[in-house]
Protein backbone atom coordinates (compact mmCIF):
# COMPACT_ATOMS: atom_id res chain seq x y z
CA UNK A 1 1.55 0.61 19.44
CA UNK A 2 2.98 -2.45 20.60
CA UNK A 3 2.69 -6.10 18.59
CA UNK A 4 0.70 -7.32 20.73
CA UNK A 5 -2.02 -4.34 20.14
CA UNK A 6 -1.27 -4.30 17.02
CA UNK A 7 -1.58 -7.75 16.08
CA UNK A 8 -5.27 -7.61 17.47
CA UNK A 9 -6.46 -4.36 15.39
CA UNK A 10 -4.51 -6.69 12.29
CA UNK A 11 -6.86 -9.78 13.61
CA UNK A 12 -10.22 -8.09 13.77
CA UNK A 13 -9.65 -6.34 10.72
CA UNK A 14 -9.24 -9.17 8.69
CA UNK A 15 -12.10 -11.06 10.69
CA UNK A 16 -14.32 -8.22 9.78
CA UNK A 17 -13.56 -7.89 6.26
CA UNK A 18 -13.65 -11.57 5.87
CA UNK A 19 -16.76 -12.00 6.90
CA UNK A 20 -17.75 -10.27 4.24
CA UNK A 21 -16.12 -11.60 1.29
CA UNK A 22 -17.27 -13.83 -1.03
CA UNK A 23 -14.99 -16.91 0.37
CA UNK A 24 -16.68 -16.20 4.29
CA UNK A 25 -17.19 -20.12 4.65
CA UNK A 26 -13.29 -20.86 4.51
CA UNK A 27 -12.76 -20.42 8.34
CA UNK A 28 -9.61 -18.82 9.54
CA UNK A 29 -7.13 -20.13 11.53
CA UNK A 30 -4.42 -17.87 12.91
CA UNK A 31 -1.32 -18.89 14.78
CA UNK A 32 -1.19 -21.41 17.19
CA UNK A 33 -4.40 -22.01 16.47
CA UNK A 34 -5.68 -25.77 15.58
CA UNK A 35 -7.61 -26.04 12.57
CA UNK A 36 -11.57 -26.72 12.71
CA UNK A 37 -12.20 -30.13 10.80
CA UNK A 38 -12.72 -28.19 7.55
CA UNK A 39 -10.89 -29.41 4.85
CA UNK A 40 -10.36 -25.75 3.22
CA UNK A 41 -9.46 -23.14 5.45
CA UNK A 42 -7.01 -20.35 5.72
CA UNK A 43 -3.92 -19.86 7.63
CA UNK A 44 -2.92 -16.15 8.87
CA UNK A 45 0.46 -15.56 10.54
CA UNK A 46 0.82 -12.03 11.56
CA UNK A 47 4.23 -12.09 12.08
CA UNK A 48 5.40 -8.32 13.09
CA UNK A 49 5.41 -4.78 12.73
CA UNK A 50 8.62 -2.98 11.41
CA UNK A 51 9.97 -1.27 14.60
CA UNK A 52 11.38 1.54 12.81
CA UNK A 53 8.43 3.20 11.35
CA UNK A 54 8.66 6.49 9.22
CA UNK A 55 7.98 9.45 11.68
CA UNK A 56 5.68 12.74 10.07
CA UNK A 57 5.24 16.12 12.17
CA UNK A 58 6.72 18.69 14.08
CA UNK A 59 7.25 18.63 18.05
CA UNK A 60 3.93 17.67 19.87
CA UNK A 61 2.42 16.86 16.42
CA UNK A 62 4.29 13.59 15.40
CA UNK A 63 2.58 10.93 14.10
CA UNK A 64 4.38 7.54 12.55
CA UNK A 65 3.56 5.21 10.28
CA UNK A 66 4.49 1.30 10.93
CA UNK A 67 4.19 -2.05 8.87
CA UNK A 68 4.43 -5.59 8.88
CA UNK A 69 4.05 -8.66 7.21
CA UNK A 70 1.32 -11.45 7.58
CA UNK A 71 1.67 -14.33 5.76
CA UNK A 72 -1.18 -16.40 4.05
CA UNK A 73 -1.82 -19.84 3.36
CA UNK A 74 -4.38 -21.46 1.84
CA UNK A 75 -5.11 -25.42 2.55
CA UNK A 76 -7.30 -26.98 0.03
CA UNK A 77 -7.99 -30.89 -0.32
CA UNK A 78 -5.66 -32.33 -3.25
CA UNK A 79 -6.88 -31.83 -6.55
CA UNK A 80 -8.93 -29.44 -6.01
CA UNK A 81 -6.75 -26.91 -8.44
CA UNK A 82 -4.54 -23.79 -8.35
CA UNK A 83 -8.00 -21.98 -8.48
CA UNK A 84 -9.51 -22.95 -5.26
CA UNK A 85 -6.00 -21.97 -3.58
CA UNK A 86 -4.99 -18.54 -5.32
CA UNK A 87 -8.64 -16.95 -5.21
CA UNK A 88 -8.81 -17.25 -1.17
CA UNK A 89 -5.24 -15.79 -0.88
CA UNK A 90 -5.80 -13.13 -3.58
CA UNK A 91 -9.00 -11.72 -1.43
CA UNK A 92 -7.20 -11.60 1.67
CA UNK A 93 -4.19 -10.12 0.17
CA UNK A 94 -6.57 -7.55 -1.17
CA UNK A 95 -7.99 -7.10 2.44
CA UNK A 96 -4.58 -6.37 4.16
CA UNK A 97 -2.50 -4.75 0.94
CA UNK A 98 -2.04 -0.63 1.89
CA UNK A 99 -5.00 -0.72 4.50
CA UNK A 100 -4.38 1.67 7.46
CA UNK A 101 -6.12 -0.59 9.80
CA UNK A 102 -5.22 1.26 13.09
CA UNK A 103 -4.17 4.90 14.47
């Protein structure tokens, strides 16, 4: 699969789940992306897929298996606490940590 494939099965994933967490208002702003007037929201960099990827099978029956790394931020206003920042960042870690989110 190729990043740029990849990166959108990694961006609707994470929409999807999202949506149904229990932080849902936060929007989501992903790279190059400007920021909606919120003052919380949550920035995702997906920022590539390992090329060399573990390879399982015999002949004609190879599959692989590839990761990456996204990076999270959460942007809170000031003094709002450690709280309001860690909880956001913990959920979406929880979304993405050892998810197969594509074949």
């Amino acid at each position: 699969m190729y990043f740029d494939e990849a990166e959108a099965v990694i961006r609707a994933h994470i929409e999807t789940q999202w949506a149904l967490s229990v932080y849902a208002v936060m929007p989501l702003v992903f790279e190059a992306e400007i920021p909606t007037v919120s003052e919380n929201y949550i920035a995702i960099i997906i920022d590539g897929i390992r090329g060399e990827g573990s390879k399982y099978g015999g002949t004609g029956k190879r599959f692989t298996i590839e990761d990456g790394i996204v990076y999270i931020h959460a942007f809170v206003p000031q003094g709002a606490g450690k709280a309001a920042a860690s909880g956001p960042v913990r959920a979406m870690s929880s979304i993405l940590e050892l998810q197969t989110v594509g074949t």
